[in-house]
PDB file of N, CA and C in Angstrom:
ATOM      1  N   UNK A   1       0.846  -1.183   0.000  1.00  0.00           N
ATOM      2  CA  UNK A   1       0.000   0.000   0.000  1.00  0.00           C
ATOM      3  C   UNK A   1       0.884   1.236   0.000  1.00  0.00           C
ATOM      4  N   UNK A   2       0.673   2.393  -0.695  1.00  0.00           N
ATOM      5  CA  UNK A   2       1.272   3.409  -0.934  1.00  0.00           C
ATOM      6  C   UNK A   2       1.195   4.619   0.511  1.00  0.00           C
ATOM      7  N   UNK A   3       2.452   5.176   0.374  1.00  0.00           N
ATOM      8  CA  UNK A   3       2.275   5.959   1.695  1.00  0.00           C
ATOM      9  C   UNK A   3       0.939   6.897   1.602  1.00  0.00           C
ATOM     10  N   UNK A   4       0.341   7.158   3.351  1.00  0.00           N
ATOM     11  CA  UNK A   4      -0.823   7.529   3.036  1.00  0.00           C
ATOM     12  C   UNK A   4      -0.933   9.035   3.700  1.00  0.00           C
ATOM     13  N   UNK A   5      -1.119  10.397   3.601  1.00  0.00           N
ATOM     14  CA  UNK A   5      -1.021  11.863   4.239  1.00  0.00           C
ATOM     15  C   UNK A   5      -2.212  12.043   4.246  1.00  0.00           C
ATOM     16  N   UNK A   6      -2.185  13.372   4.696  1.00  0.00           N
ATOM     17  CA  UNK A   6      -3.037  14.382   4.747  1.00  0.00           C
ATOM     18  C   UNK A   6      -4.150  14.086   5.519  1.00  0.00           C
ATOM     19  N   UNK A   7      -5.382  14.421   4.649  1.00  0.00           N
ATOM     20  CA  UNK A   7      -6.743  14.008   5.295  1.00  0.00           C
ATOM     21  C   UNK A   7      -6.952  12.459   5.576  1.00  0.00           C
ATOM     22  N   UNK A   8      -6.219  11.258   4.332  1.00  0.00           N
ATOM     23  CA  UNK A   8      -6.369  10.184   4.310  1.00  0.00           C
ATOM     24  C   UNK A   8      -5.991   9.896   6.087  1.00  0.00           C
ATOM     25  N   UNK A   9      -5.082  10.225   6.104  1.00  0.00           N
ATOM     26  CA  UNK A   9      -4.219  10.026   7.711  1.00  0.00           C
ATOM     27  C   UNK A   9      -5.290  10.146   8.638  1.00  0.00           C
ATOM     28  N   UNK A  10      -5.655  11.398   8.593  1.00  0.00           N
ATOM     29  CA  UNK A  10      -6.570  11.583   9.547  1.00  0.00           C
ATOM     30  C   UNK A  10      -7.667  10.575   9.576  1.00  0.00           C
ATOM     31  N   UNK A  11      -8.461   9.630   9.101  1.00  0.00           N
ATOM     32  CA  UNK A  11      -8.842   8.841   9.019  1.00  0.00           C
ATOM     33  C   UNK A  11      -8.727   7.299   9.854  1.00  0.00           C
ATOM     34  N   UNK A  12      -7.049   7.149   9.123  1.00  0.00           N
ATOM     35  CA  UNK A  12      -6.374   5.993   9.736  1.00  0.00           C
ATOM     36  C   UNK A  12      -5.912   5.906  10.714  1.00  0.00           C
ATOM     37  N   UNK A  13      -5.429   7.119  11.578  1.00  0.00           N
ATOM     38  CA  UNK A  13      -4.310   7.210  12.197  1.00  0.00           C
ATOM     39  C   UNK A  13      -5.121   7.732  13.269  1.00  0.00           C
ATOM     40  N   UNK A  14      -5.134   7.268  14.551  1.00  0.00           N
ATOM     41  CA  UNK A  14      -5.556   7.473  15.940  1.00  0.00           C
ATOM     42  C   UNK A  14      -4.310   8.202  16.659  1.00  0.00           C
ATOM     43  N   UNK A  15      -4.161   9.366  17.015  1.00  0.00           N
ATOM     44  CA  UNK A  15      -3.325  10.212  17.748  1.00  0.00           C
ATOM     45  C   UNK A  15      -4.061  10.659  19.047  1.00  0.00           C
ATOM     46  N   UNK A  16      -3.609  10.341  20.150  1.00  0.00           N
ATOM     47  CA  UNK A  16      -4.156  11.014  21.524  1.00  0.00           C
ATOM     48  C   UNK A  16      -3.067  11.842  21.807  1.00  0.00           C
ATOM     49  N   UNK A  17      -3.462  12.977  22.286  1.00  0.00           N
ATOM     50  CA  UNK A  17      -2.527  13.672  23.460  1.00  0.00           C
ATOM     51  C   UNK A  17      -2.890  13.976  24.703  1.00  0.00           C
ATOM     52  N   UNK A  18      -2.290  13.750  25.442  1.00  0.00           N
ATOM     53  CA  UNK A  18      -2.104  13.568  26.957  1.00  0.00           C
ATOM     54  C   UNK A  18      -1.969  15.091  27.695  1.00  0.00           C
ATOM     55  N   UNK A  19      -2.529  16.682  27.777  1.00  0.00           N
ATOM     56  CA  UNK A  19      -1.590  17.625  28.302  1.00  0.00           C
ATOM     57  C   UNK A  19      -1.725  17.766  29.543  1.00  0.00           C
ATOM     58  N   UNK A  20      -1.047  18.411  30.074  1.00  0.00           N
ATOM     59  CA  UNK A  20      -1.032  18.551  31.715  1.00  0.00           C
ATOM     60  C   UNK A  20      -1.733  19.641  32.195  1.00  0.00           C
ATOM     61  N   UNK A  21      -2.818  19.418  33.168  1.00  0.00           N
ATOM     62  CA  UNK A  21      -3.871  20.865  33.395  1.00  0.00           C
ATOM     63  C   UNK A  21      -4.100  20.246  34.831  1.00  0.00           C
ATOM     64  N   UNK A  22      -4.700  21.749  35.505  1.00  0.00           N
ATOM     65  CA  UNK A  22      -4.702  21.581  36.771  1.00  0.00           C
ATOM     66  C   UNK A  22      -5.547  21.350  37.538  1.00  0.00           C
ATOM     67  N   UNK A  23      -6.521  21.158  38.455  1.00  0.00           N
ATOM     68  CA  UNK A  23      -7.817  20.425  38.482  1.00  0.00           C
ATOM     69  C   UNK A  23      -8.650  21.628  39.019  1.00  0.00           C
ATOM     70  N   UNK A  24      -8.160  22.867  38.840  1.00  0.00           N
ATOM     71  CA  UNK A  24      -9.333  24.175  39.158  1.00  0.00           C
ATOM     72  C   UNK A  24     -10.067  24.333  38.013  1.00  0.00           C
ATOM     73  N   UNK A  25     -11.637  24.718  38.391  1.00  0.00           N
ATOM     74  CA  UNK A  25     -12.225  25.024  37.379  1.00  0.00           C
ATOM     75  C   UNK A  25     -11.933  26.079  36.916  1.00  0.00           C
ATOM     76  N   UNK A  26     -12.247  25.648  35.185  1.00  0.00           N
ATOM     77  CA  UNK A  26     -12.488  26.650  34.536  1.00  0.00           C
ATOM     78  C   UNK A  26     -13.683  26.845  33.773  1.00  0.00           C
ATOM     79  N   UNK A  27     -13.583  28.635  33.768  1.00  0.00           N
ATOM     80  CA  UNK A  27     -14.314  29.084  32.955  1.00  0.00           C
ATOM     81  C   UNK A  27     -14.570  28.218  31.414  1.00  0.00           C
ATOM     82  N   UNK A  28     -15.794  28.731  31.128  1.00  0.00           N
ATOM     83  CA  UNK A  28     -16.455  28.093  30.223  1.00  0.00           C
ATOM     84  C   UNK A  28     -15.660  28.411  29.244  1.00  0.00           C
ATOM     85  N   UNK A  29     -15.470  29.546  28.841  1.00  0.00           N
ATOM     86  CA  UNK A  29     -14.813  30.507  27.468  1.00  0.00           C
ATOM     87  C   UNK A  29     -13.366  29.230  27.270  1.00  0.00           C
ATOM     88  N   UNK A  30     -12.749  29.484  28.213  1.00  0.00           N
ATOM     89  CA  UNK A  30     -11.259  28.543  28.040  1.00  0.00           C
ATOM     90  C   UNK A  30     -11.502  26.912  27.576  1.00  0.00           C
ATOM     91  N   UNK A  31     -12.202  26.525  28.581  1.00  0.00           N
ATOM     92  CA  UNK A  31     -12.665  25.171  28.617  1.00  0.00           C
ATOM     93  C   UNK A  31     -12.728  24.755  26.818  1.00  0.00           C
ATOM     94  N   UNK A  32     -13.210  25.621  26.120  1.00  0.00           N
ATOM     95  CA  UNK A  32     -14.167  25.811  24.786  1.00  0.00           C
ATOM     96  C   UNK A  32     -12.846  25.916  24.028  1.00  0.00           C
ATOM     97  N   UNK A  33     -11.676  27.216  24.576  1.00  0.00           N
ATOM     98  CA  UNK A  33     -10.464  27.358  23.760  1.00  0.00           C
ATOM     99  C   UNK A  33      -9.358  25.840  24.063  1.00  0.00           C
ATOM    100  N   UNK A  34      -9.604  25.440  25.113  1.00  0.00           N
ATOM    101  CA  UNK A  34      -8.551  24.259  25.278  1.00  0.00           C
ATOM    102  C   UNK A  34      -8.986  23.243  24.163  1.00  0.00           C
ATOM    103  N   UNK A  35     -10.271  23.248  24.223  1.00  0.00           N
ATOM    104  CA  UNK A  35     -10.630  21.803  23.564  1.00  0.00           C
ATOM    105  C   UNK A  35     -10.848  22.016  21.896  1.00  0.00           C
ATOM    106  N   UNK A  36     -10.873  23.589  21.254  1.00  0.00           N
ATOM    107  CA  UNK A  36     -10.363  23.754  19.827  1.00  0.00           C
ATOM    108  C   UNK A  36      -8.971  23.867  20.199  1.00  0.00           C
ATOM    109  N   UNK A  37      -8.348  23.942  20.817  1.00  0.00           N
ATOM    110  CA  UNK A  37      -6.459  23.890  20.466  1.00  0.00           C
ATOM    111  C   UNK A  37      -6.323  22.386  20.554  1.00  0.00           C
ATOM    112  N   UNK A  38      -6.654  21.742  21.255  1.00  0.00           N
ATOM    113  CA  UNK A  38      -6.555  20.576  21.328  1.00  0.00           C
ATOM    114  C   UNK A  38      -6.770  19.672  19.674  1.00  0.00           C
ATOM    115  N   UNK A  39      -8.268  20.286  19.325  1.00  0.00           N
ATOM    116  CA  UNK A  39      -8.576  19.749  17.760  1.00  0.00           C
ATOM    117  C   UNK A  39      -7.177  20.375  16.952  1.00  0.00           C
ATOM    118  N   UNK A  40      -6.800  21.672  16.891  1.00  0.00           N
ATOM    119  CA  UNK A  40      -5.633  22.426  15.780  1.00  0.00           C
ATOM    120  C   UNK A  40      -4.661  21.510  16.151  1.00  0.00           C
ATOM    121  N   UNK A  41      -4.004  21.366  16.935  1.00  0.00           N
ATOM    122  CA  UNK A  41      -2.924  20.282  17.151  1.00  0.00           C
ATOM    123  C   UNK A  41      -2.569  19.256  16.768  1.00  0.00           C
ATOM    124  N   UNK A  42      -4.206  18.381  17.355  1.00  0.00           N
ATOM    125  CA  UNK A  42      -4.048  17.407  16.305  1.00  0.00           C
ATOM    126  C   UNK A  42      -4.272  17.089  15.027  1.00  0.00           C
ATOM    127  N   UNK A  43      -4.651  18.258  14.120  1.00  0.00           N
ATOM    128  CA  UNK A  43      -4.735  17.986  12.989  1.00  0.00           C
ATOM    129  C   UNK A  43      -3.676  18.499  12.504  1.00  0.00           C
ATOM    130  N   UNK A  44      -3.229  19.525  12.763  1.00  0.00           N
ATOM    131  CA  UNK A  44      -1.632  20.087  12.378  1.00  0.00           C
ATOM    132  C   UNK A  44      -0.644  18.836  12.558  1.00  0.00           C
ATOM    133  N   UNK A  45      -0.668  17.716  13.588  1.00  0.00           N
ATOM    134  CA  UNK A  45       0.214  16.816  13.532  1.00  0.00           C
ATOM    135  C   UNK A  45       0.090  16.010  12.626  1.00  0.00           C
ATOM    136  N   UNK A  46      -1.615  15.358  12.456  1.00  0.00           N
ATOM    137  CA  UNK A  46      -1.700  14.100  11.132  1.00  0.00           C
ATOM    138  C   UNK A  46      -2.182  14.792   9.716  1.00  0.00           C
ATOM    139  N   UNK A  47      -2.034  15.964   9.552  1.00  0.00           N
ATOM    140  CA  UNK A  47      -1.726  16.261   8.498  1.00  0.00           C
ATOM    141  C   UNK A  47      -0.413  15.847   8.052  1.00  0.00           C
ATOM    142  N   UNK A  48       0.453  16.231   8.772  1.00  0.00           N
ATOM    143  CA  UNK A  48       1.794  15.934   8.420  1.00  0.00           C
ATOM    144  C   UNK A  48       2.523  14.376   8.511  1.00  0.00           C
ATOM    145  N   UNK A  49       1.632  13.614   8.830  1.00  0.00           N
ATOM    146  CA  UNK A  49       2.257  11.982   9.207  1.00  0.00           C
ATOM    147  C   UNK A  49       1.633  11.452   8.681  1.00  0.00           C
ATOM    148  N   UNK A  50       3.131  10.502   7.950  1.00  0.00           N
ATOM    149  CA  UNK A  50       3.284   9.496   7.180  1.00  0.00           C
ATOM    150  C   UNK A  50       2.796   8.029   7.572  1.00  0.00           C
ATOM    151  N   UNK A  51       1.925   7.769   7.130  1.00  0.00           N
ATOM    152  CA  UNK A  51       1.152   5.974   7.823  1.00  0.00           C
ATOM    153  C   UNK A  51       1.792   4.725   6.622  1.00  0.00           C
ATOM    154  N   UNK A  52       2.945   3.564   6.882  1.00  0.00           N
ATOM    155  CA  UNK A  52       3.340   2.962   6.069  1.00  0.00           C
ATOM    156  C   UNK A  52       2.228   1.972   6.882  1.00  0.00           C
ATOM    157  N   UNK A  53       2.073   0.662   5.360  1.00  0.00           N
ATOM    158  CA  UNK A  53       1.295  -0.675   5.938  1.00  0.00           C
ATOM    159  C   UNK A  53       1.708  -1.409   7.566  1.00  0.00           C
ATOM    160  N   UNK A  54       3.438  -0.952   7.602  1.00  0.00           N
ATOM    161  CA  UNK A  54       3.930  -1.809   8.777  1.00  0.00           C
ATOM    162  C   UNK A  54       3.964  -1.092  10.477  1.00  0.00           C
ATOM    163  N   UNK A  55       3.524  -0.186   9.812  1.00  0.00           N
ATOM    164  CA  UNK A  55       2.862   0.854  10.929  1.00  0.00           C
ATOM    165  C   UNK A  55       1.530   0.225  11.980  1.00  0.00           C
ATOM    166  N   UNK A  56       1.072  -0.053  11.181  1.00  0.00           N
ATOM    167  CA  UNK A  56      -0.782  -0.526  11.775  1.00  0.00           C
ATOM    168  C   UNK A  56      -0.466  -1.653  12.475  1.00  0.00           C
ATOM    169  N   UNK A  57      -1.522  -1.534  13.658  1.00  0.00           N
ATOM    170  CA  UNK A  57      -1.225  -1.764  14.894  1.00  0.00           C
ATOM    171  C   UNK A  57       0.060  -2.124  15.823  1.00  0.00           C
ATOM    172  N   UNK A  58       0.893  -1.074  15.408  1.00  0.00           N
ATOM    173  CA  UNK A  58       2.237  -0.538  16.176  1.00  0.00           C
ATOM    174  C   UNK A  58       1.725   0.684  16.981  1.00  0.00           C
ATOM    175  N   UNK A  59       2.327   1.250  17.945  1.00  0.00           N
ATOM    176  CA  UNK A  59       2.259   2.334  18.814  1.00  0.00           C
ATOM    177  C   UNK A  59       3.555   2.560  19.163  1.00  0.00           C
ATOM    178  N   UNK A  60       3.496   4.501  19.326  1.00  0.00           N
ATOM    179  CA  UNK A  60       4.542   5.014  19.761  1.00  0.00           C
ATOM    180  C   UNK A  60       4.188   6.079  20.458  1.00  0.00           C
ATOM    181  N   UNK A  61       4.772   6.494  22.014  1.00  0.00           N
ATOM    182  CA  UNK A  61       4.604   7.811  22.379  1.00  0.00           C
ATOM    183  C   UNK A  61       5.768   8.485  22.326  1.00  0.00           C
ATOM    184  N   UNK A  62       5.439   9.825  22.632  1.00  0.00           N
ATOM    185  CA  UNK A  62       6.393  10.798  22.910  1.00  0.00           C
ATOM    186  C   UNK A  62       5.819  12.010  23.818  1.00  0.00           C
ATOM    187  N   UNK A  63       7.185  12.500  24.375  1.00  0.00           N
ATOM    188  CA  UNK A  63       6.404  13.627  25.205  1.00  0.00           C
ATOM    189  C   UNK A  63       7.054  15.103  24.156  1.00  0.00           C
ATOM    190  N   UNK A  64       6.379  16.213  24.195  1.00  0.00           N
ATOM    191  CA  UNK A  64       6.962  17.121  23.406  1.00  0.00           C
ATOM    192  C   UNK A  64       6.638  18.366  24.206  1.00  0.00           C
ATOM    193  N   UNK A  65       7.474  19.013  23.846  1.00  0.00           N
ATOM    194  CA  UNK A  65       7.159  20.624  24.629  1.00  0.00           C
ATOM    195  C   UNK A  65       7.159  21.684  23.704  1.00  0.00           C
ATOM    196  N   UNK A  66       6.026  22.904  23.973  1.00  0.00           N
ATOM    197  CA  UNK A  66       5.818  23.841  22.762  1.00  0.00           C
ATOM    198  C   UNK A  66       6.163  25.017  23.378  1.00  0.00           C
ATOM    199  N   UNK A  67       6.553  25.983  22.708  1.00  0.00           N
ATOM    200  CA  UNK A  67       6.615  27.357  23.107  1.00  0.00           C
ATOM    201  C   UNK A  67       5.890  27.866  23.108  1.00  0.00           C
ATOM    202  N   UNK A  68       5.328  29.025  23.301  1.00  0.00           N
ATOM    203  CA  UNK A  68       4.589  30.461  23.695  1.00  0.00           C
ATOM    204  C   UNK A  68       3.622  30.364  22.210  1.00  0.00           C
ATOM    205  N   UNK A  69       4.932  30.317  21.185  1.00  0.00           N
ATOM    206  CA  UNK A  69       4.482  30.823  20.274  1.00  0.00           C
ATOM    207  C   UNK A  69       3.828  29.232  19.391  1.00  0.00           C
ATOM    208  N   UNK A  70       3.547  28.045  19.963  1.00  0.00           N
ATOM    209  CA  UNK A  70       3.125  26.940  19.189  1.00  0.00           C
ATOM    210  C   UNK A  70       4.482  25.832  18.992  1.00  0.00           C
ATOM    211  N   UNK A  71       5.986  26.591  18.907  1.00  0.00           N
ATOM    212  CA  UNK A  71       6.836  25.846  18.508  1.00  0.00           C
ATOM    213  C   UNK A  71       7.600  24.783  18.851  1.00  0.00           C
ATOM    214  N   UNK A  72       7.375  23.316  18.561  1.00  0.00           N
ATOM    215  CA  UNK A  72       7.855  22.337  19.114  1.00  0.00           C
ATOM    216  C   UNK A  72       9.249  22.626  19.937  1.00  0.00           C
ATOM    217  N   UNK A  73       9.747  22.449  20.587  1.00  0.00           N
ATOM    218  CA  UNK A  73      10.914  22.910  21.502  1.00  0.00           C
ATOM    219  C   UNK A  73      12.027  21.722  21.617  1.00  0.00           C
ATOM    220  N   UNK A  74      11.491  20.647  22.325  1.00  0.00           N
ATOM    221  CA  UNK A  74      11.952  19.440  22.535  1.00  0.00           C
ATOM    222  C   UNK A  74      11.054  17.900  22.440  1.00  0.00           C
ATOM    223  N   UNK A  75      11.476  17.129  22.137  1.00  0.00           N
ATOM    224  CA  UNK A  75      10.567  15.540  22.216  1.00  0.00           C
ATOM    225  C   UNK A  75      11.570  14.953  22.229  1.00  0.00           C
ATOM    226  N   UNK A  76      11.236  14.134  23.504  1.00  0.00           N
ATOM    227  CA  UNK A  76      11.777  13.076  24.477  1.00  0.00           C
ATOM    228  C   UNK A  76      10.872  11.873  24.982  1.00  0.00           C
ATOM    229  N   UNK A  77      11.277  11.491  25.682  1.00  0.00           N
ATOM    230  CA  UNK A  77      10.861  10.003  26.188  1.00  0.00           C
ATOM    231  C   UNK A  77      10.057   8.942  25.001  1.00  0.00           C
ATOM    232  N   UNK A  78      10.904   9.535  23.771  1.00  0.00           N
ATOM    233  CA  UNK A  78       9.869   8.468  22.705  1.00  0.00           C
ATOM    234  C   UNK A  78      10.418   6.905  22.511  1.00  0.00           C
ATOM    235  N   UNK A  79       9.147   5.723  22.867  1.00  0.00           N
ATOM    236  CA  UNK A  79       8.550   4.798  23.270  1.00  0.00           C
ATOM    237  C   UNK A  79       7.838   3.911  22.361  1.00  0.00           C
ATOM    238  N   UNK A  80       8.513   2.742  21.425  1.00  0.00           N
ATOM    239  CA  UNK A  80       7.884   1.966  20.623  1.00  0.00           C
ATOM    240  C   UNK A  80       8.031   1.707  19.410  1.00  0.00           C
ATOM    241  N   UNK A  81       7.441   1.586  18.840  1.00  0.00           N
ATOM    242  CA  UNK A  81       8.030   1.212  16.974  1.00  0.00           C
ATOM    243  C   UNK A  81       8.896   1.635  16.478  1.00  0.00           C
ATOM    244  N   UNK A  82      10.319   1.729  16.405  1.00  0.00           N
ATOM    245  CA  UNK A  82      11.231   2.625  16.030  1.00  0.00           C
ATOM    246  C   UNK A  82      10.757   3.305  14.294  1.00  0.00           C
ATOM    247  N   UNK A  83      10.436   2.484  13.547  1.00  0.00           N
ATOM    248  CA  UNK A  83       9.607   3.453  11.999  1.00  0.00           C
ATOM    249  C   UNK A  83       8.586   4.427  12.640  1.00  0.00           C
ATOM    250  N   UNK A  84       7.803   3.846  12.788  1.00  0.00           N
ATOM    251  CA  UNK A  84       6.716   4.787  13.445  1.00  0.00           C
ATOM    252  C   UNK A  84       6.798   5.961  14.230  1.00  0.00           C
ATOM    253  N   UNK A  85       7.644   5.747  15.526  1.00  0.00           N
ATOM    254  CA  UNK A  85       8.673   6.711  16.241  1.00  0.00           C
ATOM    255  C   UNK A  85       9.150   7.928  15.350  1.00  0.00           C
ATOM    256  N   UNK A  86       9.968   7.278  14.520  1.00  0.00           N
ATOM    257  CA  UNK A  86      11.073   8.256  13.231  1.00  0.00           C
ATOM    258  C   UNK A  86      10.053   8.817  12.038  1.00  0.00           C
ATOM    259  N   UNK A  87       8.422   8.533  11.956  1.00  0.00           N
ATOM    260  CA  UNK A  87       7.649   9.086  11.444  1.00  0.00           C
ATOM    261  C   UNK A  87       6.956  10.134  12.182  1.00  0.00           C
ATOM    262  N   UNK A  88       6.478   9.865  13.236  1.00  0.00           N
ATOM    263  CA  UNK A  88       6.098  10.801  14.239  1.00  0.00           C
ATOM    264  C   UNK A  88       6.341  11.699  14.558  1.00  0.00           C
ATOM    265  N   UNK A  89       7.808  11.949  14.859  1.00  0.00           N
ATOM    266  CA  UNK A  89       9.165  12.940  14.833  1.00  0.00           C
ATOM    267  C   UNK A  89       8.757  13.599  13.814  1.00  0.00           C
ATOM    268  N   UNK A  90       9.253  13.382  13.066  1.00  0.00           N
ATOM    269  CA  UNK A  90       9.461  13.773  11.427  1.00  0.00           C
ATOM    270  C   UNK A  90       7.624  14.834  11.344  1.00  0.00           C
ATOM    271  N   UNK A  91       6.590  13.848  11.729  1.00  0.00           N
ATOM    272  CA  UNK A  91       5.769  14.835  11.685  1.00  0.00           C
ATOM    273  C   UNK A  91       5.580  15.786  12.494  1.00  0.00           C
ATOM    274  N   UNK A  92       5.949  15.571  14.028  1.00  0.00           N
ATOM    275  CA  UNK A  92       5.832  16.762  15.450  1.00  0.00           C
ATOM    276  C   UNK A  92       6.658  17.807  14.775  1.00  0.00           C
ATOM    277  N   UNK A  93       7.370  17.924  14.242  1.00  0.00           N
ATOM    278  CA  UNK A  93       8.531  19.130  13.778  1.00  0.00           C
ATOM    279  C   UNK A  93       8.083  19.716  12.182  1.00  0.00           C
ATOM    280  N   UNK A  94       7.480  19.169  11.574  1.00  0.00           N
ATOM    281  CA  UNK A  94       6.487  19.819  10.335  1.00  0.00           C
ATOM    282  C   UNK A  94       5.769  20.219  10.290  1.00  0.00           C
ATOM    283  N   UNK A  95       4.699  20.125  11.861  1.00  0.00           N
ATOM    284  CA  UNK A  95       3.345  20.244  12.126  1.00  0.00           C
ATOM    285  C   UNK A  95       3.331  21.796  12.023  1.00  0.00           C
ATOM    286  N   UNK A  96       2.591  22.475  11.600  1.00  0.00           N
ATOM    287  CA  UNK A  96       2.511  24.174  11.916  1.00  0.00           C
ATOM    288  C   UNK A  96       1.401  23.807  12.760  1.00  0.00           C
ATOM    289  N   UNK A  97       1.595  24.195  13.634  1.00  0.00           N
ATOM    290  CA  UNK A  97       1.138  23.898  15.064  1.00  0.00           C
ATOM    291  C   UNK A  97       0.842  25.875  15.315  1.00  0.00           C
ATOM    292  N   UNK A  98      -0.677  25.769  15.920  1.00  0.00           N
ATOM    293  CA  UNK A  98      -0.978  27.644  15.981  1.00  0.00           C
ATOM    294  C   UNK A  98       0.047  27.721  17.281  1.00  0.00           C
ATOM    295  N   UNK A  99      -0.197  29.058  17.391  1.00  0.00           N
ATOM    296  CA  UNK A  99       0.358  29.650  18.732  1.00  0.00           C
ATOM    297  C   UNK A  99      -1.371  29.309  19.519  1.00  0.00           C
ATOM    298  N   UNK A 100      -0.789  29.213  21.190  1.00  0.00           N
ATOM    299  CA  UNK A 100      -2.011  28.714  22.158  1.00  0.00           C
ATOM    300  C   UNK A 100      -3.001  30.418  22.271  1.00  0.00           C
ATOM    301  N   UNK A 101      -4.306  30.424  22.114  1.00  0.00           N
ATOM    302  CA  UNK A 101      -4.969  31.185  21.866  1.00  0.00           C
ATOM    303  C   UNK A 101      -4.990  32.066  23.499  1.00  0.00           C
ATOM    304  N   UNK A 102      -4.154  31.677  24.477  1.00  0.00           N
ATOM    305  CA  UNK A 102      -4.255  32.354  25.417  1.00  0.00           C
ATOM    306  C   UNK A 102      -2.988  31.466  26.696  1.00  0.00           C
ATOM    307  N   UNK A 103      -3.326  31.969  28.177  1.00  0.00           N
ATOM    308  CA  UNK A 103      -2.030  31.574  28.539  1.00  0.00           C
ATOM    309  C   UNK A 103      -2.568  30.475  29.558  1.00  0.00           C
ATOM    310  N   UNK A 104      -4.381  29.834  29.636  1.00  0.00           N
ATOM    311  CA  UNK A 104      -4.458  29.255  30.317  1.00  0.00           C
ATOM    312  C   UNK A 104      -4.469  27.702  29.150  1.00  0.00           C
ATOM    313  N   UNK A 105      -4.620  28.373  27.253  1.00  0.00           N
ATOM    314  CA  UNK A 105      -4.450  26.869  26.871  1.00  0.00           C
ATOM    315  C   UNK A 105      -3.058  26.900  27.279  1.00  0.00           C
ATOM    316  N   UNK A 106      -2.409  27.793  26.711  1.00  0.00           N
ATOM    317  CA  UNK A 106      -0.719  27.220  26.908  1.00  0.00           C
ATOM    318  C   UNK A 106       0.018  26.321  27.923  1.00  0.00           C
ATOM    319  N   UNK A 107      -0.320  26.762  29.403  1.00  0.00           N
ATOM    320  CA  UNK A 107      -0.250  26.159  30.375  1.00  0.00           C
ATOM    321  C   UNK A 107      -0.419  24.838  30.064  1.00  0.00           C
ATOM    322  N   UNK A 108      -1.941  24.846  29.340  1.00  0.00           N
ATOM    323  CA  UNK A 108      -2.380  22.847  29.508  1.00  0.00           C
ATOM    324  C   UNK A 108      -1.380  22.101  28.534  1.00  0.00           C
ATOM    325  N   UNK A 109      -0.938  23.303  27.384  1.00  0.00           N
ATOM    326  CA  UNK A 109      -0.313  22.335  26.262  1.00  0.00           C
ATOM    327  C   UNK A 109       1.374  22.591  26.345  1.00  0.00           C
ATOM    328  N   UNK A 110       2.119  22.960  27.499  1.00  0.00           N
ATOM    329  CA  UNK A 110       2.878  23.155  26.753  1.00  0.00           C
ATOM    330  C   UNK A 110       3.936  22.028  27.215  1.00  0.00           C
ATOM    331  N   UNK A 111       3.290  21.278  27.658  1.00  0.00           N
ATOM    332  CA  UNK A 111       4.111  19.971  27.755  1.00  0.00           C
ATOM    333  C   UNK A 111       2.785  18.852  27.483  1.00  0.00           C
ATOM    334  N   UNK A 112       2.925  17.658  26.606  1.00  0.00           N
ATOM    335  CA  UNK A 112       2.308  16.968  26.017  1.00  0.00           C
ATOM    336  C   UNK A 112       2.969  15.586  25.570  1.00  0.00           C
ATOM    337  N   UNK A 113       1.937  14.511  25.855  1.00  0.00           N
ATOM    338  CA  UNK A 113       2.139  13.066  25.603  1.00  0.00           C
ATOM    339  C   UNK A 113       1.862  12.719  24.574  1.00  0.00           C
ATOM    340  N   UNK A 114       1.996  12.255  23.375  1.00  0.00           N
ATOM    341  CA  UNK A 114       1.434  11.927  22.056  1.00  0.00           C
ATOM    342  C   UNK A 114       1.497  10.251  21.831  1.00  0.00           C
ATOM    343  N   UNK A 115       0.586  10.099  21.954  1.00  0.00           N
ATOM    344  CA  UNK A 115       0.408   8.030  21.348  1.00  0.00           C
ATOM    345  C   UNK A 115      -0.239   8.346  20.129  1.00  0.00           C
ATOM    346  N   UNK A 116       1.246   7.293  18.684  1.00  0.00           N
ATOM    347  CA  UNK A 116       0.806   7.416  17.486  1.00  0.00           C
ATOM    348  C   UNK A 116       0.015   5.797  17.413  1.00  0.00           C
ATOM    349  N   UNK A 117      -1.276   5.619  17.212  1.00  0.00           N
ATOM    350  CA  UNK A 117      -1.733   3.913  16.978  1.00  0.00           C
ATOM    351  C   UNK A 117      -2.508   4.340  15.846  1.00  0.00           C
ATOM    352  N   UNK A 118      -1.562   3.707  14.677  1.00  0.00           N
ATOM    353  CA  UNK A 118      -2.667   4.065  13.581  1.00  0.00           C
ATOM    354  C   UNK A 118      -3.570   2.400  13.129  1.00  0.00           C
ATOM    355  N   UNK A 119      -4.415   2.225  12.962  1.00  0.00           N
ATOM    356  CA  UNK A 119      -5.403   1.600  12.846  1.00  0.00           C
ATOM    357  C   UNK A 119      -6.374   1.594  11.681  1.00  0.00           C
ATOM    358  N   UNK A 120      -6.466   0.268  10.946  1.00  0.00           N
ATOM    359  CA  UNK A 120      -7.312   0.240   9.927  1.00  0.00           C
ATOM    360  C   UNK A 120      -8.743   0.472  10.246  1.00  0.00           C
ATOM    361  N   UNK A 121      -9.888   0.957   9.321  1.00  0.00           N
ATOM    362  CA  UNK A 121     -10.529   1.477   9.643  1.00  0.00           C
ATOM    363  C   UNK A 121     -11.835   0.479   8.521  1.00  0.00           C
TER     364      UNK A 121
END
């Protein structure tokens, strides 16, 4: 099967992220902005990732850290399929990833867990 991007990806490819937030409530308004940054993220990531056949049902995490301004910084602790892994990468650092629409998403995102399990559908 031919490598598969873009929207196709989005399809195949199951991406969770994990971010770190604090257990005070929040306001509604944020609540609303965390959970569209949350959607931009992850589509900014599987836009950009590559799904080979030997990929499916492999898993890989990673933890990644973003700047102020959206920009991947560092990814570490990555965990599992070494292809998949070296695809993942390859997409966390292509991703145009927005800047966080304020400083209580930033907080939640700016350290983050990513599990790549892409999955036939």
């Amino acid at each position: 099967m031919p490598l598969l991007r873009n929207a196709t990806t989005a399809l195949l490819a199951a991406l969770s992220l994990t971010a770190c937030h604090s257990n005070s409530p929040e306001p509604k308004r944020t609540g609303v902005a965390i959970t569209d940054y949350y959607h931009d993220v992850t589509n900014a990531i599987l836009t950009e990732t590559i799904i080979k056949d030997s990929y499916y049902g492999q898993e890989c995490s990673m933890s990644i850290s973003l700047n102020r301004q959206g920009k991947v910084t560092d990814i570490n602790n990555v965990k599992g399929f070494t292809p998949l892994c070296e695809a993942g990468m390859t997409a966390v650092f292509s991703a145009e990833i927005p800047a966080p629409p304020d400083e209580k998403t930033y907080a939640t995102f700016k350290k983050l867990v990513i599990v790549f399990q892409p999955q036939r559908t």
